[in-house]
PDB file of N, CA and C in Angstrom:
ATOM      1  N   UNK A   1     -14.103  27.094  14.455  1.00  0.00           N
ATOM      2  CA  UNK A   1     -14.929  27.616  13.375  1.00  0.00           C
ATOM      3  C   UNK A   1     -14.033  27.902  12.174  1.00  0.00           C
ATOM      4  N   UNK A   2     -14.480  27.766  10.820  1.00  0.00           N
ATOM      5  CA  UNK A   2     -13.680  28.104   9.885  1.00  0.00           C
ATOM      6  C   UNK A   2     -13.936  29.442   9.049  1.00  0.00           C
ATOM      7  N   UNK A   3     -12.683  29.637   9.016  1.00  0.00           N
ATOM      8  CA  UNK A   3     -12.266  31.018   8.069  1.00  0.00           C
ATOM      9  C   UNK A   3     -13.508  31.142   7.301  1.00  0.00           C
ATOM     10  N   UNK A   4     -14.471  32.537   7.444  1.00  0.00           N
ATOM     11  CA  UNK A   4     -15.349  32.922   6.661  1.00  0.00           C
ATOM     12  C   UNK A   4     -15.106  33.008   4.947  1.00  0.00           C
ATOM     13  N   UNK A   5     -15.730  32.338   3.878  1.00  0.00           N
ATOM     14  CA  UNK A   5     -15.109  32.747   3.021  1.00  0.00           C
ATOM     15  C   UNK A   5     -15.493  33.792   2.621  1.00  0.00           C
ATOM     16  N   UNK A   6     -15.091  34.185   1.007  1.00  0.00           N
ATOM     17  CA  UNK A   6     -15.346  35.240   0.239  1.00  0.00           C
ATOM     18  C   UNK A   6     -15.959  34.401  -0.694  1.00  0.00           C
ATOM     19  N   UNK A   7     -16.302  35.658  -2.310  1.00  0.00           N
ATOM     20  CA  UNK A   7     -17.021  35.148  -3.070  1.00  0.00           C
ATOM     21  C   UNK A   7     -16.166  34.337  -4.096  1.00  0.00           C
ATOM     22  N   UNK A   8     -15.152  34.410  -4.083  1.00  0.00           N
ATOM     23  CA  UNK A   8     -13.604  33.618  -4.484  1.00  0.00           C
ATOM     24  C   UNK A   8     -13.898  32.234  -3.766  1.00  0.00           C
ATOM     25  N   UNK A   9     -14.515  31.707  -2.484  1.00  0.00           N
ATOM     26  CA  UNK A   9     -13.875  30.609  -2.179  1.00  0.00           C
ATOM     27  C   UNK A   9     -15.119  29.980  -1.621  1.00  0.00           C
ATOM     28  N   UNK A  10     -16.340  30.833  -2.499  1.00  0.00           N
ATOM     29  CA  UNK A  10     -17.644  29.802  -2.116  1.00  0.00           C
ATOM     30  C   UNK A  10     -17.660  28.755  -2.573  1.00  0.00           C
ATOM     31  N   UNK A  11     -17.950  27.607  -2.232  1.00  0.00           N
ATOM     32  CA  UNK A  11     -18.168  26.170  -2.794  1.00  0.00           C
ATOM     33  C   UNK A  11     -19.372  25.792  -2.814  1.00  0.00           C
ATOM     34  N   UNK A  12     -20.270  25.874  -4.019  1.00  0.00           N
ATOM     35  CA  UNK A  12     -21.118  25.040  -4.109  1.00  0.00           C
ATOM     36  C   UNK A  12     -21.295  24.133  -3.736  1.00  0.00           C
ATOM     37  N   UNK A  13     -20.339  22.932  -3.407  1.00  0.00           N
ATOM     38  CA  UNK A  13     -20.337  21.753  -3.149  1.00  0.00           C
ATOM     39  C   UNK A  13     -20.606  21.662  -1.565  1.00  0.00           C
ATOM     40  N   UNK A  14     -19.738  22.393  -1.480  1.00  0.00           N
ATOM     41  CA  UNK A  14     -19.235  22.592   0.638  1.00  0.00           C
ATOM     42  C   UNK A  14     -20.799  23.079   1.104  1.00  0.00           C
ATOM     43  N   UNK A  15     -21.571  24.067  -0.160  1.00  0.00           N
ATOM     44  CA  UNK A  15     -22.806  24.310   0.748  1.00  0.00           C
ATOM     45  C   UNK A  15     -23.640  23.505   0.551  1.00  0.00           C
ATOM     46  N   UNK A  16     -23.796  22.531  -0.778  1.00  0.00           N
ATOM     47  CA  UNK A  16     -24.485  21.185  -0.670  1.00  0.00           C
ATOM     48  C   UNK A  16     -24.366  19.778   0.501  1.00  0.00           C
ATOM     49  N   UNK A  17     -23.625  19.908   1.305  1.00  0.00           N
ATOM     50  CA  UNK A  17     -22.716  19.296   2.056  1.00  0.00           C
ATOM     51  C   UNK A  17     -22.873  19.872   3.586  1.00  0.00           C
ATOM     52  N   UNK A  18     -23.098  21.058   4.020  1.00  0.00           N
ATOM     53  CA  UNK A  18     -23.752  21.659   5.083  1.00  0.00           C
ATOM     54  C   UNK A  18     -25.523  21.735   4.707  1.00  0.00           C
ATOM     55  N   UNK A  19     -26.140  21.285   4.109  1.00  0.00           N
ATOM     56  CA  UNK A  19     -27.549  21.219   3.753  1.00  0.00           C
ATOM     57  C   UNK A  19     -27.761  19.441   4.043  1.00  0.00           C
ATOM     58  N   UNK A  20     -26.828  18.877   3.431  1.00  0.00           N
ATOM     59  CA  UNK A  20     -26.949  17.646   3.551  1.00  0.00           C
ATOM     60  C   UNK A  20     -26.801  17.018   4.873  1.00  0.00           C
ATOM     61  N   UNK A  21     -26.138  17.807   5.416  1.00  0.00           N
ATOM     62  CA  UNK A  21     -25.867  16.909   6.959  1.00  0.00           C
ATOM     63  C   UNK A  21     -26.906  17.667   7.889  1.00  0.00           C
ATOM     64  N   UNK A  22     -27.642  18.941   7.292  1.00  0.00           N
ATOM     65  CA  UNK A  22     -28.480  19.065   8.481  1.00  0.00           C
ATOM     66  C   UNK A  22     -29.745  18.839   7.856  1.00  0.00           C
ATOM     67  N   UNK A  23     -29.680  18.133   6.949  1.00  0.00           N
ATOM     68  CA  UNK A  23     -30.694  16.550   6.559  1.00  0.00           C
ATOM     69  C   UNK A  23     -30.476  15.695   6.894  1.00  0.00           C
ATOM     70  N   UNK A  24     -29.284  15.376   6.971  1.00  0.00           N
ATOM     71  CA  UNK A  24     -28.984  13.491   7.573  1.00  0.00           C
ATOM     72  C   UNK A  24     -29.269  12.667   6.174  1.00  0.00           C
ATOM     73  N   UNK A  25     -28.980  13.667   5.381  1.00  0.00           N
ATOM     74  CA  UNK A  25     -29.439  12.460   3.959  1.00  0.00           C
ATOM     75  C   UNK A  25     -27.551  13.160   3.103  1.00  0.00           C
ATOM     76  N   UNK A  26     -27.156  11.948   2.032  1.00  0.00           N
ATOM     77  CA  UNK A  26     -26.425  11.618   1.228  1.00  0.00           C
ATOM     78  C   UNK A  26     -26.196  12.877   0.779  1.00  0.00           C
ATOM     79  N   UNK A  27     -25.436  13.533   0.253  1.00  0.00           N
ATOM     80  CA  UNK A  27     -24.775  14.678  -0.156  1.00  0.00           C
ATOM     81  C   UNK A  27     -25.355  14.431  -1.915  1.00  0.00           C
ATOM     82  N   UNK A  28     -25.460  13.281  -2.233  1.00  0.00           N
ATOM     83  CA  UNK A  28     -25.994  13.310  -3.815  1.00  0.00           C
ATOM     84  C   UNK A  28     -27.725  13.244  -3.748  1.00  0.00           C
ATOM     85  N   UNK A  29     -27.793  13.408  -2.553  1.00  0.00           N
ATOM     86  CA  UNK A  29     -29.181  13.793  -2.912  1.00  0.00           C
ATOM     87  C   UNK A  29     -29.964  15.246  -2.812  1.00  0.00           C
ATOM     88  N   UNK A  30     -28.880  15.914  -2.254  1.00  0.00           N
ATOM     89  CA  UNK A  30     -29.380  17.181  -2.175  1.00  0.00           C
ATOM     90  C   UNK A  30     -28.986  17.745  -3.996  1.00  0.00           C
ATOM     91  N   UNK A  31     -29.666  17.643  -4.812  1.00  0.00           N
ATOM     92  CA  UNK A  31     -29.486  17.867  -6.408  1.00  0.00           C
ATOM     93  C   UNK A  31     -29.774  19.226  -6.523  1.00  0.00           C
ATOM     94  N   UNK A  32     -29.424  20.117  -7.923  1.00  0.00           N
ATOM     95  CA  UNK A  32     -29.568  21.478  -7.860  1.00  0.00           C
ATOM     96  C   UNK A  32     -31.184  21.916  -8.201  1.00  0.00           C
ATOM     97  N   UNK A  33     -31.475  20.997  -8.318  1.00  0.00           N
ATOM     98  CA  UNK A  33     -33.297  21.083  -8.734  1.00  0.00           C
ATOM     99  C   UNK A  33     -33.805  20.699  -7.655  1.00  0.00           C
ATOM    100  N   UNK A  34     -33.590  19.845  -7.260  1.00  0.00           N
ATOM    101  CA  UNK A  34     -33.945  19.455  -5.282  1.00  0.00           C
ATOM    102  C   UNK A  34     -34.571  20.427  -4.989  1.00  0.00           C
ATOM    103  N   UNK A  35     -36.456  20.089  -4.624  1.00  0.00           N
ATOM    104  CA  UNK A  35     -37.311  21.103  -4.325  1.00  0.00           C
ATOM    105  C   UNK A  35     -36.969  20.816  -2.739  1.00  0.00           C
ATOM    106  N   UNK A  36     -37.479  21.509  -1.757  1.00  0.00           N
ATOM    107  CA  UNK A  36     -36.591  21.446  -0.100  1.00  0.00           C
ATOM    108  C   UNK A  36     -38.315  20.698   0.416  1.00  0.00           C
ATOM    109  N   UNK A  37     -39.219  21.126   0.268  1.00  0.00           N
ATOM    110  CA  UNK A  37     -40.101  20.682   0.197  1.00  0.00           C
ATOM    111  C   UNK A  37     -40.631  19.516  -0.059  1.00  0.00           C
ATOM    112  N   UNK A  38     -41.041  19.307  -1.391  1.00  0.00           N
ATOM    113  CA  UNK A  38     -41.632  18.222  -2.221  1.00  0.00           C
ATOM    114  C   UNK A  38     -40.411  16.673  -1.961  1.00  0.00           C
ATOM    115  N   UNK A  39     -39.381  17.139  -2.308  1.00  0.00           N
ATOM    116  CA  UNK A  39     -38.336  16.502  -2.698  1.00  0.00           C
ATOM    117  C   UNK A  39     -37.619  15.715  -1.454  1.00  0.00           C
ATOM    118  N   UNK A  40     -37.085  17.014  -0.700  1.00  0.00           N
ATOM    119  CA  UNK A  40     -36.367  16.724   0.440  1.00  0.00           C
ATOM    120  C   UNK A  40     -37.034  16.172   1.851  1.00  0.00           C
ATOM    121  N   UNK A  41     -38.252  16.874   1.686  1.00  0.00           N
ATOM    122  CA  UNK A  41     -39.008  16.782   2.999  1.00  0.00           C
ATOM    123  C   UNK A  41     -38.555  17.376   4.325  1.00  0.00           C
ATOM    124  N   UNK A  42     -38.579  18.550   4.056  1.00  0.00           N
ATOM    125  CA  UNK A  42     -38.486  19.725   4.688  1.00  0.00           C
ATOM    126  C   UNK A  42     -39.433  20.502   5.361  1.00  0.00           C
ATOM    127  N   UNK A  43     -39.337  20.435   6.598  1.00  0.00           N
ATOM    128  CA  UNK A  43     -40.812  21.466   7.396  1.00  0.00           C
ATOM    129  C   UNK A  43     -39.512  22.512   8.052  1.00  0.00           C
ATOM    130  N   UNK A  44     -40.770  23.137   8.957  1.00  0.00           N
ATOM    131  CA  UNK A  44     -40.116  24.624   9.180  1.00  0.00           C
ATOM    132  C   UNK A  44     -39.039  24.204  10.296  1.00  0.00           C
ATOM    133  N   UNK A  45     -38.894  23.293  10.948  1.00  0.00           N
ATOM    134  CA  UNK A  45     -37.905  23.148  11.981  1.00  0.00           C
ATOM    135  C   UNK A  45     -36.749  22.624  11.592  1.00  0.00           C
ATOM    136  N   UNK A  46     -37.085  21.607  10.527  1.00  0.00           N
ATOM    137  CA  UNK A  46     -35.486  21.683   9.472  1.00  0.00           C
ATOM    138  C   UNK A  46     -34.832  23.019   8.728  1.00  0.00           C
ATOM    139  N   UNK A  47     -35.784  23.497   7.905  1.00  0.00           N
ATOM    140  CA  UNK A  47     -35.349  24.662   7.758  1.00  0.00           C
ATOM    141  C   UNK A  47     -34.546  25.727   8.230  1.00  0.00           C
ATOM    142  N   UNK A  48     -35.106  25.588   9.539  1.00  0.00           N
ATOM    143  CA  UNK A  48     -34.653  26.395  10.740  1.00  0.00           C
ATOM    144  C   UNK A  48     -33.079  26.102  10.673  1.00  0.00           C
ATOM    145  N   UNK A  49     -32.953  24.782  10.860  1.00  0.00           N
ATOM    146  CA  UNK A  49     -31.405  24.224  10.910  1.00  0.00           C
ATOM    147  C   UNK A  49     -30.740  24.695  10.098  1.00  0.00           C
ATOM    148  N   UNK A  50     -31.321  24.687   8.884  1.00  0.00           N
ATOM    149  CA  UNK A  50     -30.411  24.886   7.596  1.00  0.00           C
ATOM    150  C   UNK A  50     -30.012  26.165   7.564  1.00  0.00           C
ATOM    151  N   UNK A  51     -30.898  26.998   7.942  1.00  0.00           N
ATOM    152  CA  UNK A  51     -30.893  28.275   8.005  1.00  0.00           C
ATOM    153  C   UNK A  51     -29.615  29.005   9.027  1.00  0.00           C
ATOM    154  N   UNK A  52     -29.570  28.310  10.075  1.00  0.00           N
ATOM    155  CA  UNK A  52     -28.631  28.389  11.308  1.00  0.00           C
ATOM    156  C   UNK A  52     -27.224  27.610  10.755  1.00  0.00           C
ATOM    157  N   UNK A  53     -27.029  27.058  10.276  1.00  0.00           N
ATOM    158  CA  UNK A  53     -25.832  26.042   9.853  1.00  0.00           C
ATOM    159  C   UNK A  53     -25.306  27.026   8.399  1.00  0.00           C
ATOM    160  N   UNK A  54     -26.314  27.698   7.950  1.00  0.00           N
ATOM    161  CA  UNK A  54     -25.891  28.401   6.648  1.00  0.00           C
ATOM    162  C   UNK A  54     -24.981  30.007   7.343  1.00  0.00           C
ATOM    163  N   UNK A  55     -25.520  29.781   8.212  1.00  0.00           N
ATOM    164  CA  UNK A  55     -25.134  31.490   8.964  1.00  0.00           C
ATOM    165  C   UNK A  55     -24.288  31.229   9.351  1.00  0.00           C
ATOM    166  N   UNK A  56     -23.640  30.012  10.228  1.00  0.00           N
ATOM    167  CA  UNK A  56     -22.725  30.072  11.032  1.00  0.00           C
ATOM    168  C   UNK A  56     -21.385  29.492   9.883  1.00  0.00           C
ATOM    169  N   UNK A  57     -21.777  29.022   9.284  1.00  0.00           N
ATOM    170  CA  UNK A  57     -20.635  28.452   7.990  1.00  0.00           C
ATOM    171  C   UNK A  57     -20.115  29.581   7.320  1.00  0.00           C
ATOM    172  N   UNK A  58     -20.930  30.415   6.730  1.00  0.00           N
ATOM    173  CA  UNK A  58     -20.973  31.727   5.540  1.00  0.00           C
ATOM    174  C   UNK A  58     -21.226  33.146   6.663  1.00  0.00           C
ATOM    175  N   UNK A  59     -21.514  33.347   7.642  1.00  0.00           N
ATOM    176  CA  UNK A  59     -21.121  34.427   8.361  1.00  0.00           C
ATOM    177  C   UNK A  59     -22.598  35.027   7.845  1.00  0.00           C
ATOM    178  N   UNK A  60     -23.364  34.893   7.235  1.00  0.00           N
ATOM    179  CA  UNK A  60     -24.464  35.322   6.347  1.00  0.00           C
ATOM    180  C   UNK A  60     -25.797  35.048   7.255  1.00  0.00           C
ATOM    181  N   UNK A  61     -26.658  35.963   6.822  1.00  0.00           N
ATOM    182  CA  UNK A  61     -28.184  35.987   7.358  1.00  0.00           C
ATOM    183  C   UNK A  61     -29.307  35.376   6.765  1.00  0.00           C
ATOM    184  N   UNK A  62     -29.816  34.574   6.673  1.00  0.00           N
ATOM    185  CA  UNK A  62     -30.508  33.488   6.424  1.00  0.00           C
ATOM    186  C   UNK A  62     -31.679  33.146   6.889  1.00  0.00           C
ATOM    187  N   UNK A  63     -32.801  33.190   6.535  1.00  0.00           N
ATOM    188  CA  UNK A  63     -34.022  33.695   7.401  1.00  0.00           C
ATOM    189  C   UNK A  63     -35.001  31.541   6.855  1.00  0.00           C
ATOM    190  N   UNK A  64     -35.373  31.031   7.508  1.00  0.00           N
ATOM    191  CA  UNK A  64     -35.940  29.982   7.302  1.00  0.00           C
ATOM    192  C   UNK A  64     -36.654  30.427   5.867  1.00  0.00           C
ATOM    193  N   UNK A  65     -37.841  31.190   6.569  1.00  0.00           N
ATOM    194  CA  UNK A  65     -38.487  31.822   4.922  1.00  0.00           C
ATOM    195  C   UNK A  65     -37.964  32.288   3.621  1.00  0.00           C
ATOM    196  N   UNK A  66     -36.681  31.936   3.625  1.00  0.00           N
ATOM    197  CA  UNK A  66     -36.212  32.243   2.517  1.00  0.00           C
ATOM    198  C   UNK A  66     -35.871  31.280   2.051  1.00  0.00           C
ATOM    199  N   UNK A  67     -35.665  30.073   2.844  1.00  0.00           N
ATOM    200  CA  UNK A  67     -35.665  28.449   2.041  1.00  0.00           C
ATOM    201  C   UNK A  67     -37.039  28.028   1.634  1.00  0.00           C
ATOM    202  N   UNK A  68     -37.881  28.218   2.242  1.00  0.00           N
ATOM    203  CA  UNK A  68     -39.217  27.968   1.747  1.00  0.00           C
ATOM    204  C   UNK A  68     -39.561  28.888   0.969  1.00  0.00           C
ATOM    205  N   UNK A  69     -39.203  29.879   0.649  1.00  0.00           N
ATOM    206  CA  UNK A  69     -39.826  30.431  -1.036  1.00  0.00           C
ATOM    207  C   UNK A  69     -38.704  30.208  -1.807  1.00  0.00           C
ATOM    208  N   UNK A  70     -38.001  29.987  -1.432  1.00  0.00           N
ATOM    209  CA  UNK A  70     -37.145  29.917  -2.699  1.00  0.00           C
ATOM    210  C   UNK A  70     -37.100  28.174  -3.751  1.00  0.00           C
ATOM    211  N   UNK A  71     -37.222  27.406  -2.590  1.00  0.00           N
ATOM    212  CA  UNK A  71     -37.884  26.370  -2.993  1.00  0.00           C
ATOM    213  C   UNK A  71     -36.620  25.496  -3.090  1.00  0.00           C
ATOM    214  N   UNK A  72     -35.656  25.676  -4.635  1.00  0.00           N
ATOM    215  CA  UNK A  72     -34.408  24.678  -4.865  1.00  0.00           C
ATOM    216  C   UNK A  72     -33.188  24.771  -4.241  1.00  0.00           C
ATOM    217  N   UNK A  73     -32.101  23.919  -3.865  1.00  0.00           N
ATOM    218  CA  UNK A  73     -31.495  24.370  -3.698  1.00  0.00           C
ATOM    219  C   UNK A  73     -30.482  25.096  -4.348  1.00  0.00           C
ATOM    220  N   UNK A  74     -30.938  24.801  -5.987  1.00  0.00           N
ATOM    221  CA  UNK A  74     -30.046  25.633  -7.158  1.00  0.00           C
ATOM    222  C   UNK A  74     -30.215  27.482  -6.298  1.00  0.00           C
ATOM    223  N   UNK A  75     -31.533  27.506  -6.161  1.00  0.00           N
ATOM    224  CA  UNK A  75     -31.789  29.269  -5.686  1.00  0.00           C
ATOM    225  C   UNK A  75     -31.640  29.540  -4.613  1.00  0.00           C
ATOM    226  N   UNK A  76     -31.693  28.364  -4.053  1.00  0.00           N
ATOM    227  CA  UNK A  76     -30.526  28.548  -2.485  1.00  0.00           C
ATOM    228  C   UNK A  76     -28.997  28.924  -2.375  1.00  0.00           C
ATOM    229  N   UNK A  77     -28.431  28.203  -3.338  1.00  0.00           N
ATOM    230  CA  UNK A  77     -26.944  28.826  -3.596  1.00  0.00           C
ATOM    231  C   UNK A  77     -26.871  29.991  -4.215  1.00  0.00           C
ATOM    232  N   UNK A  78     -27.745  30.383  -5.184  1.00  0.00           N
ATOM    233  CA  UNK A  78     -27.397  31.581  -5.507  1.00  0.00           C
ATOM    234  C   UNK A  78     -27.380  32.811  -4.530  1.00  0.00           C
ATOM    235  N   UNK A  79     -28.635  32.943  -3.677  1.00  0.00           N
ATOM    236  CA  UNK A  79     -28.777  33.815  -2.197  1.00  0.00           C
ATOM    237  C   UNK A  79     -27.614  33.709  -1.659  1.00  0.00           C
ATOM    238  N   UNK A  80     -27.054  32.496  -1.230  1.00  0.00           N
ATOM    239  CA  UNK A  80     -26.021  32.262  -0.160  1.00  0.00           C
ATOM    240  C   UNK A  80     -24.740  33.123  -1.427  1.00  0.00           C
ATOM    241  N   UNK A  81     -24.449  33.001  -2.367  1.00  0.00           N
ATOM    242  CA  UNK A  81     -23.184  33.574  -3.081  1.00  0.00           C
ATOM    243  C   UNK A  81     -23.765  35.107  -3.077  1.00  0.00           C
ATOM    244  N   UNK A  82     -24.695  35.417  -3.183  1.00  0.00           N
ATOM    245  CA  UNK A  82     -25.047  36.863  -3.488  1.00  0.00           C
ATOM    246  C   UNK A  82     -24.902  37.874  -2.112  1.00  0.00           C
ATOM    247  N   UNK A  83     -25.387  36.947  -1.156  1.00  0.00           N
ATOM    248  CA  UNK A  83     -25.042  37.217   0.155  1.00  0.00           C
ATOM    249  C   UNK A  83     -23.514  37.688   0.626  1.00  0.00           C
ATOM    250  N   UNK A  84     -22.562  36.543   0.367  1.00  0.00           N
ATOM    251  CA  UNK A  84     -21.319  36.249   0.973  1.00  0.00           C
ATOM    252  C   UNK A  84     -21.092  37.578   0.033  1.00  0.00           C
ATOM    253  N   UNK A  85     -21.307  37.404  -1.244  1.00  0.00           N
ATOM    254  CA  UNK A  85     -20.549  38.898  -1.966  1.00  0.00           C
ATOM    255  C   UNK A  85     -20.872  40.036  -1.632  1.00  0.00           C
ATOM    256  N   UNK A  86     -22.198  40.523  -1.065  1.00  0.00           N
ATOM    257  CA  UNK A  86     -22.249  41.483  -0.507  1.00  0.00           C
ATOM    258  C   UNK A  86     -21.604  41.949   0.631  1.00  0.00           C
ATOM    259  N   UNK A  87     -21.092  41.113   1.776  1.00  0.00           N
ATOM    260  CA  UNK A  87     -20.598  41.218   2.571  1.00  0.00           C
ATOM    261  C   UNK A  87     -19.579  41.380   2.104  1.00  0.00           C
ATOM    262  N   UNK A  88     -19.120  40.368   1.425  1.00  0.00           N
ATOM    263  CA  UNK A  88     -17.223  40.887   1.000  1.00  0.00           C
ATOM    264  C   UNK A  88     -17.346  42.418   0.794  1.00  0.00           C
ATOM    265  N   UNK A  89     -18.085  42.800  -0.222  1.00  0.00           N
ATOM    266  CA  UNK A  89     -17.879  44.174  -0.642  1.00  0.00           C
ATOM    267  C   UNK A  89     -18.313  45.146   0.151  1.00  0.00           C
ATOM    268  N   UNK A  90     -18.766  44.789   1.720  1.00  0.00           N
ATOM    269  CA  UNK A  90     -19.038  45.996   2.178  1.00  0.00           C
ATOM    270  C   UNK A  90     -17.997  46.567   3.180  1.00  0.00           C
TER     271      UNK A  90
END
C-alpha cells in the first residue's frame, strides 16, 4: 500500500487515474467536467468501487452518495483534497 498522502502531495492527476481504472476507461477521459453519470456511465455499483479505491488510496471516507451528488469529477477532487486536509490537520 502506498504512503498516505497529505494535502502537499495530492495529485489531481493520480486521483484521475484511480477513477479511471476503476472505470476501465482511458485516463483522458475521465475530464474535469466529466459528469460520472451522464458522461461516464456510472451506476451505484461502480460508484461503490470508486468510492472504495478512493479510501484505500487517500486513507479518506468516501460514501458512494457523494459521487452521485456531486456529479463531476472536478467536485470530486475537491472533496477528496478537502478531505485529505482535514485529516492532515487533525
Amino acid at each position: 500500500m502506498s504512503a498516505q498522502p497529505t494535502i502537499n502531495t495530492l495529485d489531481v492527476e493520480e486521483l484521475r487515474a484511480v477513477v479511471a481504472d476503476a472505470l476501465e476507461l482511458p485516463v483522458e477521459e475521465v475530464t474535469d467536467d466529466a459528469r460520472f453519470k451522464e458522461d461516464l456511465d456510472v451506476d451505484s455499483l461502480v460508484s461503490l468501487e470508486i468510492a472504495v479505491r478512493i479510501e484505500e488510496q487517500y486513507g479518506i471516507r468516501v460514501d458512494d452518495s457523494d459521487l452521485a451528488d456531486l456529479g463531476t469529477f472536478r467536485l470530486i477532487s475537491e472533496l477528496v483534497r478537502d478531505r485529505v486536509a482535514g485529516r492532515s490537520a487533525a
